[in-house]
N, C-alpha and C. Protein backbone atom coordinates (compact mmCIF):
# COMPACT_ATOMS: atom_id res chain seq x y z
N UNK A 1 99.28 81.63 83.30
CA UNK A 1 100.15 80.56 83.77
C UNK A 1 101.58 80.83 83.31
N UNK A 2 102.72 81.28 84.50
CA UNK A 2 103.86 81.22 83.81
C UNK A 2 104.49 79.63 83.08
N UNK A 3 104.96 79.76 82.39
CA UNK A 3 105.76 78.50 82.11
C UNK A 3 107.47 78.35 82.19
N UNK A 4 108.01 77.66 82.46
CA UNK A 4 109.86 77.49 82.96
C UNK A 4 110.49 77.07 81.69
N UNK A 5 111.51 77.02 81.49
CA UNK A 5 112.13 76.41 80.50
C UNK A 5 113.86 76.09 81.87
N UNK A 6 114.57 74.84 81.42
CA UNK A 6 115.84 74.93 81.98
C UNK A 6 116.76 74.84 80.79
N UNK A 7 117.92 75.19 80.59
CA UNK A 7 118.68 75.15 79.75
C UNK A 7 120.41 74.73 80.53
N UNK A 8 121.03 73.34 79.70
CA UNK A 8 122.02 72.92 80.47
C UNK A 8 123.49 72.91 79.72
N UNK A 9 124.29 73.63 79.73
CA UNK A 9 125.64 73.78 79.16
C UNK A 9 126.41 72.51 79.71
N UNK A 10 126.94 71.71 79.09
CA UNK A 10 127.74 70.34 79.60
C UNK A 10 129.31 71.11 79.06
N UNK A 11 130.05 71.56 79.37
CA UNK A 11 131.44 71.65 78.97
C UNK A 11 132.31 71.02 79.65
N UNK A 12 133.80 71.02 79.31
CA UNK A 12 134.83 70.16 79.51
C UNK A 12 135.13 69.95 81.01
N UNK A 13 134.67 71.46 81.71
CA UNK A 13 135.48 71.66 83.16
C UNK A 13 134.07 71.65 84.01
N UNK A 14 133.11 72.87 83.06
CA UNK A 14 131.89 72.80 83.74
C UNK A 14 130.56 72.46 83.48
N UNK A 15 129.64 71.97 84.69
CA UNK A 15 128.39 72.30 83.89
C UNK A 15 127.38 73.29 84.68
N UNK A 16 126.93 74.02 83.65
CA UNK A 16 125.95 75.24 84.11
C UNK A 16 124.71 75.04 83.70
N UNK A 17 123.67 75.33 84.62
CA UNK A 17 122.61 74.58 84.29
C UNK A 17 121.64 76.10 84.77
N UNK A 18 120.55 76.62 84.19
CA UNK A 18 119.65 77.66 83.85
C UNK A 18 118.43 77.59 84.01
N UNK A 19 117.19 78.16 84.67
CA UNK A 19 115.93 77.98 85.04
C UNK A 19 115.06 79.04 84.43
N UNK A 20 114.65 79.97 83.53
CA UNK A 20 114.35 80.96 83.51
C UNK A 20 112.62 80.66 83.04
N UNK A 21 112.22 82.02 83.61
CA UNK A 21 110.67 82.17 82.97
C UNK A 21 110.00 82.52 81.60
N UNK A 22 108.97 82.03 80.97
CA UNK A 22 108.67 82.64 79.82
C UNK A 22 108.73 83.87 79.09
N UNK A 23 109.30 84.92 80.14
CA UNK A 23 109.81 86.25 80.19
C UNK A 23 111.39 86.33 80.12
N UNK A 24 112.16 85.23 80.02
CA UNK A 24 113.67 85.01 80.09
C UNK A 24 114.08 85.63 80.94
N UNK A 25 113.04 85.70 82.67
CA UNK A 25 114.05 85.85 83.78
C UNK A 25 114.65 84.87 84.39
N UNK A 26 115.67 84.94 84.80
CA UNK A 26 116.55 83.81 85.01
C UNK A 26 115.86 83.37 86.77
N UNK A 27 115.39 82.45 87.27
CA UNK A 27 115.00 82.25 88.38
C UNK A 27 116.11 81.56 89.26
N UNK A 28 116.77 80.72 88.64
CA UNK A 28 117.81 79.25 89.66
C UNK A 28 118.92 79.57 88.50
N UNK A 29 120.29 79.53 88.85
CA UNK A 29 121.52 78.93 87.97
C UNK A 29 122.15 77.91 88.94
N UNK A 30 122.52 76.88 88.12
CA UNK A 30 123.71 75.85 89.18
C UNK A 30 124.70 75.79 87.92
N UNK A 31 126.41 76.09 88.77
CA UNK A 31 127.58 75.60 88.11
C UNK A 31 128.13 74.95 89.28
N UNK A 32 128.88 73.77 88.59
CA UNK A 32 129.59 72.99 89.44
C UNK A 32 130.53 72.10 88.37
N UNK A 33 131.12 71.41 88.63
CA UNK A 33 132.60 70.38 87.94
C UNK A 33 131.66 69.47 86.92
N UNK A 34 132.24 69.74 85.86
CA UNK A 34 131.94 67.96 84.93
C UNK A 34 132.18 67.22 85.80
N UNK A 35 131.28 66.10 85.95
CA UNK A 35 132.32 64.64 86.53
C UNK A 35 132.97 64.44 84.55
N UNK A 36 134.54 64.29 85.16
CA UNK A 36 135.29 64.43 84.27
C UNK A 36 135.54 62.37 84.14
N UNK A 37 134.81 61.53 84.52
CA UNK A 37 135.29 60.70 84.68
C UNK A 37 135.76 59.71 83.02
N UNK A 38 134.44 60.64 82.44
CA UNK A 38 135.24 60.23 80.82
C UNK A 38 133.73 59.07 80.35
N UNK A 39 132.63 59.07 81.48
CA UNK A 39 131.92 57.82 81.25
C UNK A 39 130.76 58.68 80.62
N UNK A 40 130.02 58.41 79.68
CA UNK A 40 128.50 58.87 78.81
C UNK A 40 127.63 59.19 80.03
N UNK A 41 127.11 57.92 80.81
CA UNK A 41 126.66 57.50 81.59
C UNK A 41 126.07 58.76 82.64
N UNK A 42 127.42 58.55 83.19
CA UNK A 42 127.43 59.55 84.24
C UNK A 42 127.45 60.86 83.91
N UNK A 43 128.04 61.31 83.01
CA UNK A 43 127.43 62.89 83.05
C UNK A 43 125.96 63.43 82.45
N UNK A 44 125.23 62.01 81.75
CA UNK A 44 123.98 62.03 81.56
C UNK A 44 123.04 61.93 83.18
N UNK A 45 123.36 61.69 84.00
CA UNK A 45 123.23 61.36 85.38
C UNK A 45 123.00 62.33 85.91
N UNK A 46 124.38 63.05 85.88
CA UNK A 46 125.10 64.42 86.69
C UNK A 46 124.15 65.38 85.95
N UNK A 47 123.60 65.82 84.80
CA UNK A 47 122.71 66.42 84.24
C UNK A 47 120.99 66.13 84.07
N UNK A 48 121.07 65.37 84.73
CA UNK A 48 119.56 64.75 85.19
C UNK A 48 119.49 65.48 86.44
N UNK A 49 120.56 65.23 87.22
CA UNK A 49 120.60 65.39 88.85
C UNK A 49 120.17 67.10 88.94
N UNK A 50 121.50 67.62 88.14
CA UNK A 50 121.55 69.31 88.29
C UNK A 50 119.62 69.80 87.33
N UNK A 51 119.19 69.13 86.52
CA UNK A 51 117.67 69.62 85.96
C UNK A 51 116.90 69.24 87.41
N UNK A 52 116.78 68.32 87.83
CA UNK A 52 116.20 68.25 89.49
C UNK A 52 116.31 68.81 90.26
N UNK A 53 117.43 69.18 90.75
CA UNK A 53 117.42 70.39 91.73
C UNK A 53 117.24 71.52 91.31
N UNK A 54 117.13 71.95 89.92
CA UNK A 54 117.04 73.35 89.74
C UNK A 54 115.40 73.71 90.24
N UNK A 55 114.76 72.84 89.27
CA UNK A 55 113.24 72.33 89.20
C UNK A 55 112.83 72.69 90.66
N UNK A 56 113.44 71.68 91.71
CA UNK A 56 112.87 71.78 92.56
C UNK A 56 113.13 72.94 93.82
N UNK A 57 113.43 74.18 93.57
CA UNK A 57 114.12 75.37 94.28
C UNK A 57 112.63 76.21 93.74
């Protein structure tokens, strides 16, 4: 049974988000914009959202 791990970088400008296999091949990457809006909230959101779509590719 392989198993996944995702791994999610939140930085100032970006966030990069990582899918790889128990072998540390990388399967899915997503980068796209912080929402820079300054709210907890939402970039807990925006990093829920980007672990979902990786997941689901």
């Amino acid at each position: 049974m392989v198993r996944y791990a995702i791994g999610i970088d939140i930085g100032r400008t970006n966030l990069r988000a990582v899918m790889m296999d128990s072998r540390g091949k990388v399967i899915e990457s997503i980068k796209e914009p912080t929402n820079v809006s300054g709210d907890y909230d939402s970039v807990v959101k925006q990093s829920a959202s980007v672990a979902k779509r990786i997941s689901d590719n």
